[in-house]
PDB file of N, CA and C in Angstrom:
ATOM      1  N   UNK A   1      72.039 160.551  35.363  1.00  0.00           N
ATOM      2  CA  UNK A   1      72.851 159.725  36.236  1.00  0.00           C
ATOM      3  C   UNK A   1      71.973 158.645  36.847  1.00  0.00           C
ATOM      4  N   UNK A   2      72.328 157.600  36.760  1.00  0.00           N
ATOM      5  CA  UNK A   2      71.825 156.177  37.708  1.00  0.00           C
ATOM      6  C   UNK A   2      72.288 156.086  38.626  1.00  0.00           C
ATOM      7  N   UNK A   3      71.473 156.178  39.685  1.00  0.00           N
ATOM      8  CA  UNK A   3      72.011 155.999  41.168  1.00  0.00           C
ATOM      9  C   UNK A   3      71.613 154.268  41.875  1.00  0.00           C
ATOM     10  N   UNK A   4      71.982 153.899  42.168  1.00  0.00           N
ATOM     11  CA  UNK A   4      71.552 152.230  43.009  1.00  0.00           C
ATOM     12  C   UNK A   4      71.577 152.519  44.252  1.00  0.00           C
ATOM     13  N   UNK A   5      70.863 152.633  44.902  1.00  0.00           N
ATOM     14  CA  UNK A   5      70.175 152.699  46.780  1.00  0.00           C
ATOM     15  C   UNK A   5      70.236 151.170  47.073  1.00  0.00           C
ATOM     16  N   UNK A   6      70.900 150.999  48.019  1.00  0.00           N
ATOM     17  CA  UNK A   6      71.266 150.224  49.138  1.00  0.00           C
ATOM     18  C   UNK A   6      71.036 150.436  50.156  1.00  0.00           C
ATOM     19  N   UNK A   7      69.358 150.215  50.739  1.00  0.00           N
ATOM     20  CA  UNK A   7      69.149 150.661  52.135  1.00  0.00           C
ATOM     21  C   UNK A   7      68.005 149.326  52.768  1.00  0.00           C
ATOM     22  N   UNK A   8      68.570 148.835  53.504  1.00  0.00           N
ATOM     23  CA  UNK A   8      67.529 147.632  54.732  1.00  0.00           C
ATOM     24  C   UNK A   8      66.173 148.331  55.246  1.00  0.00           C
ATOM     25  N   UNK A   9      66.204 149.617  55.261  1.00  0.00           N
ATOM     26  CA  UNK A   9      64.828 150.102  56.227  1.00  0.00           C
ATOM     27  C   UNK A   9      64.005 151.095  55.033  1.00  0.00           C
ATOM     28  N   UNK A  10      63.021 150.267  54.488  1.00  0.00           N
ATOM     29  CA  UNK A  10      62.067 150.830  53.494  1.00  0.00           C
ATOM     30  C   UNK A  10      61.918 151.744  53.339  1.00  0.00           C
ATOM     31  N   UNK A  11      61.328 152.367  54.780  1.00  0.00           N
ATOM     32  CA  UNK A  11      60.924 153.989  54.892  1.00  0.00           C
ATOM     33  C   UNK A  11      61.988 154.949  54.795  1.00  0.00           C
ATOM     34  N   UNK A  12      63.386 154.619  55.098  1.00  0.00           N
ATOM     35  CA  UNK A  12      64.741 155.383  54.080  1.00  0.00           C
ATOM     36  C   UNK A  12      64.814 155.216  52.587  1.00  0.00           C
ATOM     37  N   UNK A  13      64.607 154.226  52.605  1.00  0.00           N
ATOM     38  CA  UNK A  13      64.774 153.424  51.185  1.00  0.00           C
ATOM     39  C   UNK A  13      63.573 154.443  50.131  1.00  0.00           C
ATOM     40  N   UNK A  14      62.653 154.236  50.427  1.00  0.00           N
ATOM     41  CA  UNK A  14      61.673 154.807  49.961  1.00  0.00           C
ATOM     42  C   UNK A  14      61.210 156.480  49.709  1.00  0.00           C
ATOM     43  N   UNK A  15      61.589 157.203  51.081  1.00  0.00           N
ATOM     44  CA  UNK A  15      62.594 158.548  51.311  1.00  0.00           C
ATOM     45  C   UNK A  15      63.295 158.904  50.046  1.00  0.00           C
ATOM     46  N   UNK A  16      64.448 158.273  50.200  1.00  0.00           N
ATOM     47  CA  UNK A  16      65.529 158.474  49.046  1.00  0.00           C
ATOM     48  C   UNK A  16      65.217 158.283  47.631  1.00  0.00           C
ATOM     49  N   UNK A  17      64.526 157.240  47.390  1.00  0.00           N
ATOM     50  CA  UNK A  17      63.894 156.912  46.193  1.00  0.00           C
ATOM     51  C   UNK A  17      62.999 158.173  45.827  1.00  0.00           C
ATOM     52  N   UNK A  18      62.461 158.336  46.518  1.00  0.00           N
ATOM     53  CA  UNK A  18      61.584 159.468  46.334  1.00  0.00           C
ATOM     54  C   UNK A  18      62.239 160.919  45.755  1.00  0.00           C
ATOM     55  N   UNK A  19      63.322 161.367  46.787  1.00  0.00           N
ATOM     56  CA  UNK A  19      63.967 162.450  46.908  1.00  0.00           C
ATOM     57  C   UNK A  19      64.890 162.625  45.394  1.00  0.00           C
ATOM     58  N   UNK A  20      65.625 161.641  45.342  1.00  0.00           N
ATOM     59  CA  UNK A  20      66.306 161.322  43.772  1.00  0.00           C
ATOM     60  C   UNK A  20      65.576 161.224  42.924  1.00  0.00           C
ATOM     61  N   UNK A  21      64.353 160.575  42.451  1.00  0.00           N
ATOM     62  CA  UNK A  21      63.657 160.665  41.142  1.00  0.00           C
ATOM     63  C   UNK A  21      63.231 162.267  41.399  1.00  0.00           C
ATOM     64  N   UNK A  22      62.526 163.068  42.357  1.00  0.00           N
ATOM     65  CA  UNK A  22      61.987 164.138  41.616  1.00  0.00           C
ATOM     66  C   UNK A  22      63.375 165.444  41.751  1.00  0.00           C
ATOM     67  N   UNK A  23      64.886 164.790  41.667  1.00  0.00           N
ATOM     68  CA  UNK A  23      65.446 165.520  41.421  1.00  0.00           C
ATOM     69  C   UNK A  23      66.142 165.050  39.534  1.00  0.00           C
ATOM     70  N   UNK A  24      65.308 164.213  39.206  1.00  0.00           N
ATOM     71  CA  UNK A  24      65.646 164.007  38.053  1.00  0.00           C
ATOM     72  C   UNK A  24      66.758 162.679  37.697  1.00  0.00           C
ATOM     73  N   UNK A  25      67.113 162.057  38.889  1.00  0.00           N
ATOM     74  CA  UNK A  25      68.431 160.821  39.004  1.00  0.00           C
ATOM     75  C   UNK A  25      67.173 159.999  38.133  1.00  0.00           C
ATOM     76  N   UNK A  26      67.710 158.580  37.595  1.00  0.00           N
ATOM     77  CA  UNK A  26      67.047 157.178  37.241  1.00  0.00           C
ATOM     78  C   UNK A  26      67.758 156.618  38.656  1.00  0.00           C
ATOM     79  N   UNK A  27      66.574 155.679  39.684  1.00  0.00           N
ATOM     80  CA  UNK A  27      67.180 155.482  40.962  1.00  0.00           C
ATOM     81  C   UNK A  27      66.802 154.165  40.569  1.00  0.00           C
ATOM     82  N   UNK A  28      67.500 152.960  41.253  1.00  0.00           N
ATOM     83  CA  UNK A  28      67.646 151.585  41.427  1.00  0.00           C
ATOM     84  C   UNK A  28      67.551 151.355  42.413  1.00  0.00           C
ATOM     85  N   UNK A  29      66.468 150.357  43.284  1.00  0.00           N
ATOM     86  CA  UNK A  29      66.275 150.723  44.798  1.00  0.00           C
ATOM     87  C   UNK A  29      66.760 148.879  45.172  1.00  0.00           C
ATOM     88  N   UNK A  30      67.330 148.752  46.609  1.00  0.00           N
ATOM     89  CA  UNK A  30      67.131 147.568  47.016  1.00  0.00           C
ATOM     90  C   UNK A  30      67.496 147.256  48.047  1.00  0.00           C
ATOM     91  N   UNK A  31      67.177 146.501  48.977  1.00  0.00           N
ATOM     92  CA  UNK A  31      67.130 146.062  50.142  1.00  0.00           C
ATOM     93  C   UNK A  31      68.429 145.530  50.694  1.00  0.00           C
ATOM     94  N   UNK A  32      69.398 144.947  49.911  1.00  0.00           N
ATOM     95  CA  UNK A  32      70.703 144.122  50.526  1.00  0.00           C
ATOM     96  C   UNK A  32      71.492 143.823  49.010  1.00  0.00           C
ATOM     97  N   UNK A  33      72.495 143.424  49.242  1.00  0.00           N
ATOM     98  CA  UNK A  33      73.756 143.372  48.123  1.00  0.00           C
ATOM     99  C   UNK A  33      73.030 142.231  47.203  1.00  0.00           C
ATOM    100  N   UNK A  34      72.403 140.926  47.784  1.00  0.00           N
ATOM    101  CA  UNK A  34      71.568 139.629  47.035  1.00  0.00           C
ATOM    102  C   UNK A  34      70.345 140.744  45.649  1.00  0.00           C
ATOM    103  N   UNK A  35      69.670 141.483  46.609  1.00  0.00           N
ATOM    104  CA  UNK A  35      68.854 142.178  45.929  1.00  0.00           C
ATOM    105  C   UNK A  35      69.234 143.337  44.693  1.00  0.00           C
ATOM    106  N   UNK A  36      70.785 143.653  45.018  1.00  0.00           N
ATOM    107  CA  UNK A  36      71.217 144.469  44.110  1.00  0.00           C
ATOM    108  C   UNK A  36      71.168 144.043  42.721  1.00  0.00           C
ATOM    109  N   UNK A  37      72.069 142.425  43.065  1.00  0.00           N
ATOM    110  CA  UNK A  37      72.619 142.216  42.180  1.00  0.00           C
ATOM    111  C   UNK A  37      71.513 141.567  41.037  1.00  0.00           C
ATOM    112  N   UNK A  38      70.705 141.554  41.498  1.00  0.00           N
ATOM    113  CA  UNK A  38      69.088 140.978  40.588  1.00  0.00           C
ATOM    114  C   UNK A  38      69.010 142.217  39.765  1.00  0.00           C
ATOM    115  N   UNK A  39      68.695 143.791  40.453  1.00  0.00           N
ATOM    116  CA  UNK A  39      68.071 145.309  40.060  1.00  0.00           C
ATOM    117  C   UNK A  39      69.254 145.313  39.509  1.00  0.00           C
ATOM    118  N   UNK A  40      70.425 144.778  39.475  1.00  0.00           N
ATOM    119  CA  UNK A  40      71.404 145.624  38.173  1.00  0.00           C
ATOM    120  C   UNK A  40      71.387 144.511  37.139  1.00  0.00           C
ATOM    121  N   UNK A  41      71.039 143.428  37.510  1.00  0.00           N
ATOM    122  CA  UNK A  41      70.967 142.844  36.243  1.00  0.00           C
ATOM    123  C   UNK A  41      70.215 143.093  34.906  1.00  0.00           C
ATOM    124  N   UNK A  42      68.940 143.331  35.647  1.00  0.00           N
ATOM    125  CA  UNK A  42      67.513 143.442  35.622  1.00  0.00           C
ATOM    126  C   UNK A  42      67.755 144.930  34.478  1.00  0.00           C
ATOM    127  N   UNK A  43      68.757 145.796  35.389  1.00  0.00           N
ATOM    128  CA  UNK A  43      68.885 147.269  34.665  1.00  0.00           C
ATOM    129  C   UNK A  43      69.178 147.102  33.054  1.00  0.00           C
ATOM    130  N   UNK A  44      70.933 146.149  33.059  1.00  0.00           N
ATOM    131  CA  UNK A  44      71.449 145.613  32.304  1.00  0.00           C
ATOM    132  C   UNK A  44      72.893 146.726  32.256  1.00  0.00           C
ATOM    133  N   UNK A  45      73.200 147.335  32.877  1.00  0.00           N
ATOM    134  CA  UNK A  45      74.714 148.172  32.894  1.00  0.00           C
ATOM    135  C   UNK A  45      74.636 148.608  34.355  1.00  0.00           C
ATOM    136  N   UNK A  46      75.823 149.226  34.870  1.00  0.00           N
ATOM    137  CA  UNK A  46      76.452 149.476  36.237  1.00  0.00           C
ATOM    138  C   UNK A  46      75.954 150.810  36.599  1.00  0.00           C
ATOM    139  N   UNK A  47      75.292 151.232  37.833  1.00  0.00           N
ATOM    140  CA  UNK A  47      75.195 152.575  37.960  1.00  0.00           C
ATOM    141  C   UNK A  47      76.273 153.978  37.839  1.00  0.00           C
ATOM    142  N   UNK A  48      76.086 154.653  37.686  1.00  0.00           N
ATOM    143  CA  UNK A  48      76.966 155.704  37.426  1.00  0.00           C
ATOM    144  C   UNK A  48      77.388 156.005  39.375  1.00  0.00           C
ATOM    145  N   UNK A  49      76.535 155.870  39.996  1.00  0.00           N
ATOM    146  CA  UNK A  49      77.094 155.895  41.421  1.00  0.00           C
ATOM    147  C   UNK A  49      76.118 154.991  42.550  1.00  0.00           C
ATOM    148  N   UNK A  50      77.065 154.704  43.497  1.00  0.00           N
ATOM    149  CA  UNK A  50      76.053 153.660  44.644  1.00  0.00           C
ATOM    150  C   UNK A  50      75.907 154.429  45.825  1.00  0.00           C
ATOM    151  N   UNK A  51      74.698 154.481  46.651  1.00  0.00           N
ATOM    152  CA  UNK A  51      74.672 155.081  47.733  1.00  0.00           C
ATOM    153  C   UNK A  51      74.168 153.880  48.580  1.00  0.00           C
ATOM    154  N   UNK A  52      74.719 153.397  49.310  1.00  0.00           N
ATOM    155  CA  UNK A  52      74.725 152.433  50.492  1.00  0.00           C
ATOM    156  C   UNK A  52      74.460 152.196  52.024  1.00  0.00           C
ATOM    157  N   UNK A  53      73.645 151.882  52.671  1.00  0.00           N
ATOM    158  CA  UNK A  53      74.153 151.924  54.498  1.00  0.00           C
ATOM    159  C   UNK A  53      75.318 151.365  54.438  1.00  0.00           C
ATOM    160  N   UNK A  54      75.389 151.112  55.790  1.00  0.00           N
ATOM    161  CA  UNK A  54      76.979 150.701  56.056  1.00  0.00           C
ATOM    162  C   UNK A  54      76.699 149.448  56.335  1.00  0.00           C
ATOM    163  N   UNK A  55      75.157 149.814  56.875  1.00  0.00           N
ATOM    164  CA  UNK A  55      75.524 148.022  57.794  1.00  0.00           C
ATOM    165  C   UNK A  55      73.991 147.578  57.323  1.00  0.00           C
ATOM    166  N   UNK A  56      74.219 146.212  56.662  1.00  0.00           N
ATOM    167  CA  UNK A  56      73.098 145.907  56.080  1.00  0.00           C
ATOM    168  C   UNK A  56      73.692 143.991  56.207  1.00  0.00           C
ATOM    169  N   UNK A  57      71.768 143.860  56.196  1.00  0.00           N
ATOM    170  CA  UNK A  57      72.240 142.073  56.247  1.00  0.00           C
ATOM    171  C   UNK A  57      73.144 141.507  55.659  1.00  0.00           C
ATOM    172  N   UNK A  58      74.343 140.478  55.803  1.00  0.00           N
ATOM    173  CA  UNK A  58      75.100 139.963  55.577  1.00  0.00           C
ATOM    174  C   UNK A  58      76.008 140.663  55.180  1.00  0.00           C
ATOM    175  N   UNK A  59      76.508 141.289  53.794  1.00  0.00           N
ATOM    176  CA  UNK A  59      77.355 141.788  53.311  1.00  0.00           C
ATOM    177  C   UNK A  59      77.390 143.161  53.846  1.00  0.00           C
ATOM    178  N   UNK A  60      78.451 143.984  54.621  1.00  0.00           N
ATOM    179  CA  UNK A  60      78.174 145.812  54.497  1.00  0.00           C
ATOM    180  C   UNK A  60      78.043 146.362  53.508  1.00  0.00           C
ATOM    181  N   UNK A  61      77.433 147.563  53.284  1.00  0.00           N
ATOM    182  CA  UNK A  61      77.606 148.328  51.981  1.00  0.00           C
ATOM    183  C   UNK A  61      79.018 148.513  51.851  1.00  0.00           C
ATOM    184  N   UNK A  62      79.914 148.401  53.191  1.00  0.00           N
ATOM    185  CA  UNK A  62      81.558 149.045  52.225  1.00  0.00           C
ATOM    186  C   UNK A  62      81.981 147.631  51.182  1.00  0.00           C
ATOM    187  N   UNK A  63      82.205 146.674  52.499  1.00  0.00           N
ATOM    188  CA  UNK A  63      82.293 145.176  51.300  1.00  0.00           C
ATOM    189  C   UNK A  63      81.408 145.334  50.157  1.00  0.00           C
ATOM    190  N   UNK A  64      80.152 145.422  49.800  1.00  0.00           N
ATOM    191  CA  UNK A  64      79.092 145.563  48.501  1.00  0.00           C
ATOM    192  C   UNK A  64      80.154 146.139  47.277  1.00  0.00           C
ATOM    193  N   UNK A  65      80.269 147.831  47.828  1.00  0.00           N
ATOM    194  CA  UNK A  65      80.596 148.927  47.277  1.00  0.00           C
ATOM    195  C   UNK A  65      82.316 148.620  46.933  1.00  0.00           C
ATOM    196  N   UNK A  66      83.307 147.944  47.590  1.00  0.00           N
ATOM    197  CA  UNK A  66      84.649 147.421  47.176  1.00  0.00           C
ATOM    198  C   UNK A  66      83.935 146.151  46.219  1.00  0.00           C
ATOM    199  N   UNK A  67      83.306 145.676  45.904  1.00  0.00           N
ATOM    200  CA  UNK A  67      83.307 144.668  44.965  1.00  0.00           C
ATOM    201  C   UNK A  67      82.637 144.888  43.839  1.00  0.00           C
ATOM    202  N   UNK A  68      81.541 145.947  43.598  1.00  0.00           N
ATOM    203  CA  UNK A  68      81.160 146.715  42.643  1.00  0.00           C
ATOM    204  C   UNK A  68      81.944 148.034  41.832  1.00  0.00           C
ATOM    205  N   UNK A  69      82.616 148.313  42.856  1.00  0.00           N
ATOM    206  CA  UNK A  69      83.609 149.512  42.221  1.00  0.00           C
ATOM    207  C   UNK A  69      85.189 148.291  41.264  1.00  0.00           C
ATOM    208  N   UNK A  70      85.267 147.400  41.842  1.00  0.00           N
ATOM    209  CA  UNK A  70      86.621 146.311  41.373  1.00  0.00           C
ATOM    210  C   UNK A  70      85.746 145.897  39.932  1.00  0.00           C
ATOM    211  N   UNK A  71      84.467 145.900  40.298  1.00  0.00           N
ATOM    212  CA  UNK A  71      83.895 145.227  38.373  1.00  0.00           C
ATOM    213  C   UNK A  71      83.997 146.685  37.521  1.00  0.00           C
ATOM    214  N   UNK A  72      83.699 147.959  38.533  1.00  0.00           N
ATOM    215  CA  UNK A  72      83.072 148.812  37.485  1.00  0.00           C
ATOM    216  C   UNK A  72      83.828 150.265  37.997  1.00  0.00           C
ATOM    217  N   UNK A  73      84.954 150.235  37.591  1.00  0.00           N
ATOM    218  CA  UNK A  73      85.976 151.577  38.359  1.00  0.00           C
ATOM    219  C   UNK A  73      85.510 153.010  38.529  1.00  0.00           C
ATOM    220  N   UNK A  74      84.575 153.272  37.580  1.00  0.00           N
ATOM    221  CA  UNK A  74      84.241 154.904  37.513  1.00  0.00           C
ATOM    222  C   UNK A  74      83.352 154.936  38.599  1.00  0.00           C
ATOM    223  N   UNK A  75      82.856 153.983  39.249  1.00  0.00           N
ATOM    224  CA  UNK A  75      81.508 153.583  39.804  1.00  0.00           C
ATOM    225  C   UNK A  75      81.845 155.268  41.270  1.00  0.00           C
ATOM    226  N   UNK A  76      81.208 155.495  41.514  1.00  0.00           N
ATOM    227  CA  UNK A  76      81.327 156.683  42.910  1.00  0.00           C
ATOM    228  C   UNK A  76      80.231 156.258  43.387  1.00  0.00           C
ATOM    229  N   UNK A  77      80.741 156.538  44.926  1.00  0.00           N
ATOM    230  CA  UNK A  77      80.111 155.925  46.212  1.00  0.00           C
ATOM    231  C   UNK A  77      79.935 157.019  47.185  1.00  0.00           C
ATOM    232  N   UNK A  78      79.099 156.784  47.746  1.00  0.00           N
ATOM    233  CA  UNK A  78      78.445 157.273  48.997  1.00  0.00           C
ATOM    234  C   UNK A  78      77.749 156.813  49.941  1.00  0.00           C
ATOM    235  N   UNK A  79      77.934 156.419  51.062  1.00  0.00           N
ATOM    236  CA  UNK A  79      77.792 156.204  52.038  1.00  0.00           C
ATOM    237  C   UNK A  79      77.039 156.087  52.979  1.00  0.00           C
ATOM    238  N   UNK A  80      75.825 155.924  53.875  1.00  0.00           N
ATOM    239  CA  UNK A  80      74.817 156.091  54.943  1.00  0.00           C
ATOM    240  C   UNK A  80      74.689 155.679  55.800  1.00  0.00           C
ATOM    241  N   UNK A  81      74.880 156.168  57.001  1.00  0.00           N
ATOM    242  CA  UNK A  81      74.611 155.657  58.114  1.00  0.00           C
ATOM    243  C   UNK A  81      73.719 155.993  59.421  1.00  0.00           C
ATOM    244  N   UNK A  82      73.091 155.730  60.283  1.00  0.00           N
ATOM    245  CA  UNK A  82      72.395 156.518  61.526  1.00  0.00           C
ATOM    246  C   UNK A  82      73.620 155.963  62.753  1.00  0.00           C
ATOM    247  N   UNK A  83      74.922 155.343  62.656  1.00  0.00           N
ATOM    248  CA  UNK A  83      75.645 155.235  63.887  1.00  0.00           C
ATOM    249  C   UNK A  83      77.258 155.383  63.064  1.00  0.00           C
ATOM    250  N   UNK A  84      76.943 156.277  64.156  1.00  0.00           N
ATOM    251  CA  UNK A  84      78.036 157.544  63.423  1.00  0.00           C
ATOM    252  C   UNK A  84      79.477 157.023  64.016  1.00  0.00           C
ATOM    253  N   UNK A  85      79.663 155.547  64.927  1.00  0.00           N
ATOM    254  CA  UNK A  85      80.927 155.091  65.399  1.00  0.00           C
ATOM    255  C   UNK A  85      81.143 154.167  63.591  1.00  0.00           C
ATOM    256  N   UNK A  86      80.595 153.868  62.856  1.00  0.00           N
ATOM    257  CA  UNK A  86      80.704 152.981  61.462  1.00  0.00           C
ATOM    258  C   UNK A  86      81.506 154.053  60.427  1.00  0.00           C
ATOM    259  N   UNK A  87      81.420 155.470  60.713  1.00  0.00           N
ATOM    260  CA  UNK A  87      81.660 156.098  59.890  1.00  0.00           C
ATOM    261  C   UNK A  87      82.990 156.385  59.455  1.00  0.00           C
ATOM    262  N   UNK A  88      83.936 156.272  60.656  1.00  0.00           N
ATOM    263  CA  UNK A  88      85.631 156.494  60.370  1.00  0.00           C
ATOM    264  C   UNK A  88      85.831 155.549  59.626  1.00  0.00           C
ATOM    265  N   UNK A  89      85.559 154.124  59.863  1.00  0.00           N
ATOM    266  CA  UNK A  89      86.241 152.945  59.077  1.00  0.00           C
ATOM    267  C   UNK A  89      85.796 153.336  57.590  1.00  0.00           C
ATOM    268  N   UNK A  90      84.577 153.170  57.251  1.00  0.00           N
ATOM    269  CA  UNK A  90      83.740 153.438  55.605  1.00  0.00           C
ATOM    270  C   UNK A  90      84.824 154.954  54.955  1.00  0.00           C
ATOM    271  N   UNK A  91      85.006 156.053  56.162  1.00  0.00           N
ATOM    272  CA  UNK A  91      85.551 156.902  55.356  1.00  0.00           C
ATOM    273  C   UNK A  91      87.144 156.388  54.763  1.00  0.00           C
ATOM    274  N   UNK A  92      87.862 155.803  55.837  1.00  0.00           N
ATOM    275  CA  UNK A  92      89.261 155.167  55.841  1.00  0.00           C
ATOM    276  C   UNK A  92      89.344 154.670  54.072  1.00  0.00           C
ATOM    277  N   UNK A  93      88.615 153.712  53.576  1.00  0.00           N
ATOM    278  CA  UNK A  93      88.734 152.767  52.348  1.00  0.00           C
ATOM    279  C   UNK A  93      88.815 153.901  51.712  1.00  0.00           C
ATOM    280  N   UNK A  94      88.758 155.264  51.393  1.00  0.00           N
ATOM    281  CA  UNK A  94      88.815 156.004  50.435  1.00  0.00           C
ATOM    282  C   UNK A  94      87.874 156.059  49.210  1.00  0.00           C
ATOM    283  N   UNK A  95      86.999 155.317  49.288  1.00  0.00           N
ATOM    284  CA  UNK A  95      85.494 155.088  48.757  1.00  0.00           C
ATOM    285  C   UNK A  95      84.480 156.009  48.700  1.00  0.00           C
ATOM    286  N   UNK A  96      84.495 156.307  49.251  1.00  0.00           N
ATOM    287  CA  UNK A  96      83.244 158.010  49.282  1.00  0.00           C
ATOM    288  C   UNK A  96      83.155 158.789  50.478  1.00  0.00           C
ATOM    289  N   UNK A  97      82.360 159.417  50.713  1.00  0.00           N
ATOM    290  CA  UNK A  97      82.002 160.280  52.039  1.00  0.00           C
ATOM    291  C   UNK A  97      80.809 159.266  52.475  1.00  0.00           C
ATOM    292  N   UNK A  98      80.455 160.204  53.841  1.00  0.00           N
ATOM    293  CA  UNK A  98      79.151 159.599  54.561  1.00  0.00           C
ATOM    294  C   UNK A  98      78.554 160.183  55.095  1.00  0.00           C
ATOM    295  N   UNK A  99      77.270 159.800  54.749  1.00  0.00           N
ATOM    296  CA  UNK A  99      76.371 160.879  54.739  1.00  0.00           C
ATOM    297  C   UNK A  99      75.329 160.581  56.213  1.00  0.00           C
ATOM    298  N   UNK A 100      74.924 161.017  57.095  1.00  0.00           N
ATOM    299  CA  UNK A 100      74.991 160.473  58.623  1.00  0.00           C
ATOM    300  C   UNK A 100      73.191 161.196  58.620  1.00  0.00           C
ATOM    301  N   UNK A 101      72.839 159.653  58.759  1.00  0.00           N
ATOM    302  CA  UNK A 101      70.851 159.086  59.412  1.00  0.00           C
ATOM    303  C   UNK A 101      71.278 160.456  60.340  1.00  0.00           C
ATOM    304  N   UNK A 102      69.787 161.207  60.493  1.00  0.00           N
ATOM    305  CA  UNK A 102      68.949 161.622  59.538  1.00  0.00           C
ATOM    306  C   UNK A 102      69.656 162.597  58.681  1.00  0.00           C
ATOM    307  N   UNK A 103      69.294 162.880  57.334  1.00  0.00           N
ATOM    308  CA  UNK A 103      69.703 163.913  56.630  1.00  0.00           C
ATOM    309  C   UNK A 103      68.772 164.393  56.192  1.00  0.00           C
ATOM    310  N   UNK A 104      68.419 165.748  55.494  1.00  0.00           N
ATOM    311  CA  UNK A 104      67.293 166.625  54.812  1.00  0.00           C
ATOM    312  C   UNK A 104      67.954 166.336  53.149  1.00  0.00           C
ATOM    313  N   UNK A 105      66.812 166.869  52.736  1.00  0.00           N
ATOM    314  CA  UNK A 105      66.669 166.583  50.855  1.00  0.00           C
ATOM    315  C   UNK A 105      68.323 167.521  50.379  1.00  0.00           C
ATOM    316  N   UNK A 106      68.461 168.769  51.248  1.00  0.00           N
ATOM    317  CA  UNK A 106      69.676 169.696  50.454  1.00  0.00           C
ATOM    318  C   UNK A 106      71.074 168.997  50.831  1.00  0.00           C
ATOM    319  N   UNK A 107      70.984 168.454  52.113  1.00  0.00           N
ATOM    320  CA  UNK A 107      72.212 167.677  52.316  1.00  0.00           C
ATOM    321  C   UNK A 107      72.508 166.209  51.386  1.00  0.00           C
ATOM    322  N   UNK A 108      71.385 165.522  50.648  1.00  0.00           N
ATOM    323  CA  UNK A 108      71.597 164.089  50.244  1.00  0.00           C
ATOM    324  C   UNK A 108      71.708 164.943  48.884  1.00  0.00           C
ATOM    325  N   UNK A 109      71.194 165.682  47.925  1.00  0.00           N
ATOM    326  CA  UNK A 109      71.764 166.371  46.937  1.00  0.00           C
ATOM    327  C   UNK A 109      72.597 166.827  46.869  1.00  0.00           C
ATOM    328  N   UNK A 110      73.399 167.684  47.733  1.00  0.00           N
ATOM    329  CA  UNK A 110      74.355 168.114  48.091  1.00  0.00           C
ATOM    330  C   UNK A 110      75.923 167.473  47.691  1.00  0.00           C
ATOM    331  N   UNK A 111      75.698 166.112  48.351  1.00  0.00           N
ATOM    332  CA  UNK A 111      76.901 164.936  48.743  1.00  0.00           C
ATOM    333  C   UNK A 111      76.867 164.387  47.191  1.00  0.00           C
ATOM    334  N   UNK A 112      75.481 164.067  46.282  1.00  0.00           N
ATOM    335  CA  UNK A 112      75.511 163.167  45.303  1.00  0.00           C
ATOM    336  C   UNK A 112      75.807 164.475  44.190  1.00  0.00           C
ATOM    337  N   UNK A 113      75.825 165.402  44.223  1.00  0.00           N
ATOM    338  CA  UNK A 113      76.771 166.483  43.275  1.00  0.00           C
ATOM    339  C   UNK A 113      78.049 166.964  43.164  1.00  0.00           C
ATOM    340  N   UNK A 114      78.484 166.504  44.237  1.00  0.00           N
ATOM    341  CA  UNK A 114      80.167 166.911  44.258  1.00  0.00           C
ATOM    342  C   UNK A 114      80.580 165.608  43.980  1.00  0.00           C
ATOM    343  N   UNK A 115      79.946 164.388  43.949  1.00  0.00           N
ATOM    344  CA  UNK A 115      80.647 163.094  43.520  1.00  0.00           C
ATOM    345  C   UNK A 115      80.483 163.366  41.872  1.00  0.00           C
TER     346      UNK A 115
END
């Protein structure tokens, strides 16, 4: 499975990256929706799922994640946040769950196996 990380703060970013490759994912890492869209080009096909913050420079991950799922339908999403008032709206779109700053390694495996 190809996962694409969507996270603004490195040391999450990097976390996760970490946590997903030595569970065996191919991970796609990047900083903001501008940066995605370079790492999926770059890939050359759509990830099998996106894991996103919510709130990231310019674009949110939910806007990102509604315009990547409209190119690429099978696409499954998941969610991240550390302010847990962002989380009703992201759950509302019917887009994925959310997975709530800080989490441990069994909870972020956890969420990306039942998707």
């Amino acid at each position: 499975m190809t996962i694409l990380v969507i996270e603004d703060d490195s040391s999450v970013l990097s976390l996760v990256e970490r946590l997903l490759t030595a569970k065996g994912y191919t991970v796609l890492v990047a900083h903001d929706p501008n940066d995605a869209a370079g790492v999926l080009a770059k890939h050359g096909k759509p990830p099998d799922l996106l894991l996103a913050d919510i709130i990231l420079g310019g674009q949110t991950g939910v806007e990102y994640a509604h315009s990547l799922k409209e190119a690429h339908p099978p696409l499954k999403v998941v969610f991240m946040t550390g302010l847990t008032h962002r989380a009703p709206a992201a759950l509302r779109t019917g887009l994925g769950p959310v997975l709530h700053k800080p989490f441990g390694a069994d909870e972020l495996y956890r969420i990306i196996e039942e998707r």
